[in-house]
Protein backbone atom coordinates (compact mmCIF):
# COMPACT_ATOMS: atom_id res chain seq x y z
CA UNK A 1 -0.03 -78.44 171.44
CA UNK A 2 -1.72 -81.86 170.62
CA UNK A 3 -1.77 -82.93 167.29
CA UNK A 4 -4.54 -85.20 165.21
CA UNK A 5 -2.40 -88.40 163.91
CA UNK A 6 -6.15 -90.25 163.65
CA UNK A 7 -6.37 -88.25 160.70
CA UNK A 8 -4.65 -89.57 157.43
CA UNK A 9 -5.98 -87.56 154.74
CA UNK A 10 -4.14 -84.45 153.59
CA UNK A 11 -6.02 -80.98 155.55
CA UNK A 12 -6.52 -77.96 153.72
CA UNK A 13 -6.91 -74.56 155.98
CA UNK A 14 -8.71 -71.86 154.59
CA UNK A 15 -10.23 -68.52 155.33
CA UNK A 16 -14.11 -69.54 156.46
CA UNK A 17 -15.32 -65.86 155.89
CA UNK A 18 -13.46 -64.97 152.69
CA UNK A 19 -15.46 -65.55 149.59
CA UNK A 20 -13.02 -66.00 147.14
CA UNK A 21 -11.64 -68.99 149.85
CA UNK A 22 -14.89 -70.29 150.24
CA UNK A 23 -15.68 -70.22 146.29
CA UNK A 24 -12.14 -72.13 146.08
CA UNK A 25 -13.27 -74.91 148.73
CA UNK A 26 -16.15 -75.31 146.81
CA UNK A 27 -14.21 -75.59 143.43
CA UNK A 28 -12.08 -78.07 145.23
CA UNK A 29 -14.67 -79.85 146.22
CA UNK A 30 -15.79 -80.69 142.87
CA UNK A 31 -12.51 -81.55 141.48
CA UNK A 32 -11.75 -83.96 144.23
CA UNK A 33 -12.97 -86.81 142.35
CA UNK A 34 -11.50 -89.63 145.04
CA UNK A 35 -11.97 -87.46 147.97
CA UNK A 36 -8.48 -87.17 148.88
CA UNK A 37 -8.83 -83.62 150.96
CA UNK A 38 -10.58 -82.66 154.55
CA UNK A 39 -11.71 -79.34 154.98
CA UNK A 40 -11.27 -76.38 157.89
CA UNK A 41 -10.63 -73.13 158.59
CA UNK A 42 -8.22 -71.25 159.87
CA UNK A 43 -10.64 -69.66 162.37
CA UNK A 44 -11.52 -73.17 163.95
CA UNK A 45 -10.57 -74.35 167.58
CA UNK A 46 -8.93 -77.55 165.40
CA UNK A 47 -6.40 -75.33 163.52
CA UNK A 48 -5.43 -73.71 166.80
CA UNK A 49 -4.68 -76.88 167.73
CA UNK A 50 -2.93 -78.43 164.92
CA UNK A 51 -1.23 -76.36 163.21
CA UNK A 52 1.76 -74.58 164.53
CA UNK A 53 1.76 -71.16 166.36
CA UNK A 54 3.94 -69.30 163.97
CA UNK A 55 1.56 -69.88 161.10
CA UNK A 56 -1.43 -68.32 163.60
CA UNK A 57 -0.04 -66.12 165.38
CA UNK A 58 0.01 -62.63 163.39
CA UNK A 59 -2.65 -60.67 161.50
CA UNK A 60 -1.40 -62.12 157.85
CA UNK A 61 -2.26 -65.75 158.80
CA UNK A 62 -5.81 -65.63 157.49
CA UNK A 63 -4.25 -64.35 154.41
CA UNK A 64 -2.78 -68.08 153.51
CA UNK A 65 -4.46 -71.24 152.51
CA UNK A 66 -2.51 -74.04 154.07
CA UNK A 67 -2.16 -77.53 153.34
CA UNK A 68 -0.93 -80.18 155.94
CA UNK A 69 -0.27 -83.91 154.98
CA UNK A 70 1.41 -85.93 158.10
CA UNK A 71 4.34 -83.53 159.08
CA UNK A 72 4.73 -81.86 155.91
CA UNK A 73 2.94 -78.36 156.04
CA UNK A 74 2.78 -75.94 152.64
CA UNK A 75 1.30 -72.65 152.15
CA UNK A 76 0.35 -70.09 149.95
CA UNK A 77 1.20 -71.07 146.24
CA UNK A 78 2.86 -74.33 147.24
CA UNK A 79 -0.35 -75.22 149.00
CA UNK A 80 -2.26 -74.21 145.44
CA UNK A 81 0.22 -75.81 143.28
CA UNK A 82 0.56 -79.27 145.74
CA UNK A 83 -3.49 -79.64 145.87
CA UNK A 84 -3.81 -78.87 141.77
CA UNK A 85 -1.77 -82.20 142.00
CA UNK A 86 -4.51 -83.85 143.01
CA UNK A 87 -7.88 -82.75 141.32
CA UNK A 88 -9.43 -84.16 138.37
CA UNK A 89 -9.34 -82.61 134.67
CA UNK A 90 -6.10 -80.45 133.44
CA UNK A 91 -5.69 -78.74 136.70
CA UNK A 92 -2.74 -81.34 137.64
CA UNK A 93 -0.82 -79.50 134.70
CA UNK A 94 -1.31 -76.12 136.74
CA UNK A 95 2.01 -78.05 138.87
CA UNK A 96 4.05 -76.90 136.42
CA UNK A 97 4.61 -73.60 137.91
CA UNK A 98 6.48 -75.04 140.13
CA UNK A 99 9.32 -74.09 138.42
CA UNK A 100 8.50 -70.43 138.61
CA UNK A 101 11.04 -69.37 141.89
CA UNK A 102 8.80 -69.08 144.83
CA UNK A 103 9.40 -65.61 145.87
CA UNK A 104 7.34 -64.61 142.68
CA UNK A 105 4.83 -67.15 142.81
CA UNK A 106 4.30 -65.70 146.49
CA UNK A 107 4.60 -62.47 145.33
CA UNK A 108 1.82 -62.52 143.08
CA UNK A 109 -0.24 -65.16 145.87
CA UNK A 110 -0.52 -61.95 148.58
CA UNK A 111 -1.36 -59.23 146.04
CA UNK A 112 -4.44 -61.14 145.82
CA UNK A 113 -5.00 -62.40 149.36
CA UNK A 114 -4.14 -58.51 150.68
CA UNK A 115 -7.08 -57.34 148.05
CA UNK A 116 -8.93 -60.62 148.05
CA UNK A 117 -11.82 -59.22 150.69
CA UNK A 118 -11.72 -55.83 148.49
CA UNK A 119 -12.50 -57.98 145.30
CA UNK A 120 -14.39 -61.04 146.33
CA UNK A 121 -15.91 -59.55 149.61
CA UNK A 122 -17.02 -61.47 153.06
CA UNK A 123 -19.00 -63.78 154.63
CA UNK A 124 -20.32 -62.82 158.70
CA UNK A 125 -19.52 -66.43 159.82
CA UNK A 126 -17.75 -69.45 158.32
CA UNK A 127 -19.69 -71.38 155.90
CA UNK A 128 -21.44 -74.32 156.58
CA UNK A 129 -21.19 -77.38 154.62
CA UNK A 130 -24.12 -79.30 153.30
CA UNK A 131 -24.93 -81.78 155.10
CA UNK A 132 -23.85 -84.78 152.38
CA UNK A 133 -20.50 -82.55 152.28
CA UNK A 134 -20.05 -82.60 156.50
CA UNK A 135 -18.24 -85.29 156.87
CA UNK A 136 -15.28 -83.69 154.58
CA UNK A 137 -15.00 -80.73 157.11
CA UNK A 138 -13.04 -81.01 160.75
CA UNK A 139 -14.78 -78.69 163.44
């Protein structure tokens, strides 16, 4: 499996046809002041490719938003918790729950991914970014 190191900016994986993931990437999107994150989903041929199989290969790996930095790869609340780092306003603060043991934080992170199609619905296809907001997306 090849791997991007052309890429320096941290990449955050996401499910392209879940609404509630594609309402996040938006929300991200605004609170990414200094445009510190790239953008793509799980479902692209560049995730295949760069991320590792064990995150792909079962049914439950849509159900994860992933963040990758270099080497370092973090998912599900850690992902959440390690991008809230990052955006502008209070969200930073949101780190906090760090301290909360990550079995729980986890816990309560695939409740809603499990319902999060039942809640928030689905898209057919991936979304498309605007075209001002392409060059923030891989694939």
């Amino acid at each position: 499996m090849g791997t991007d190191h052309s890429i320096k900016k941290p990449i955050i994986f996401f499910d392209g046809v879940c609404n509630l993931c594609n309402s996040s990437i938006q929300f991200i999107l605004k609170k990414d002041k200094k445009e510190r994150f790239l953008f793509a989903s799980l479902q692209s041929g560049y995730a295949k490719q760069n991320l590792p199989y064990y995150l792909l290969g079962d049914k439950n790996s849509l159900q994860s938003i992933i963040l990758k930095d270099g080497d370092t790869i973090r998912k599900k609340s850690s992902a959440v918790l390690e991008i809230s780092k990052s955006l502008s306003g209070l969200l930073p603060l949101l780190y906090i729950f760090i301290i909360v043991p990550i079995f729980l934080r986890d816990w309560v992170y695939d409740i809603v991914a499990r319902n999060r199609y039942k809640w928030f619905g689905e898209k057919d296809q991936c979304m498309i970014p605007s075209p001002e907001l392409r060059n923030r997306f891989i694939d």
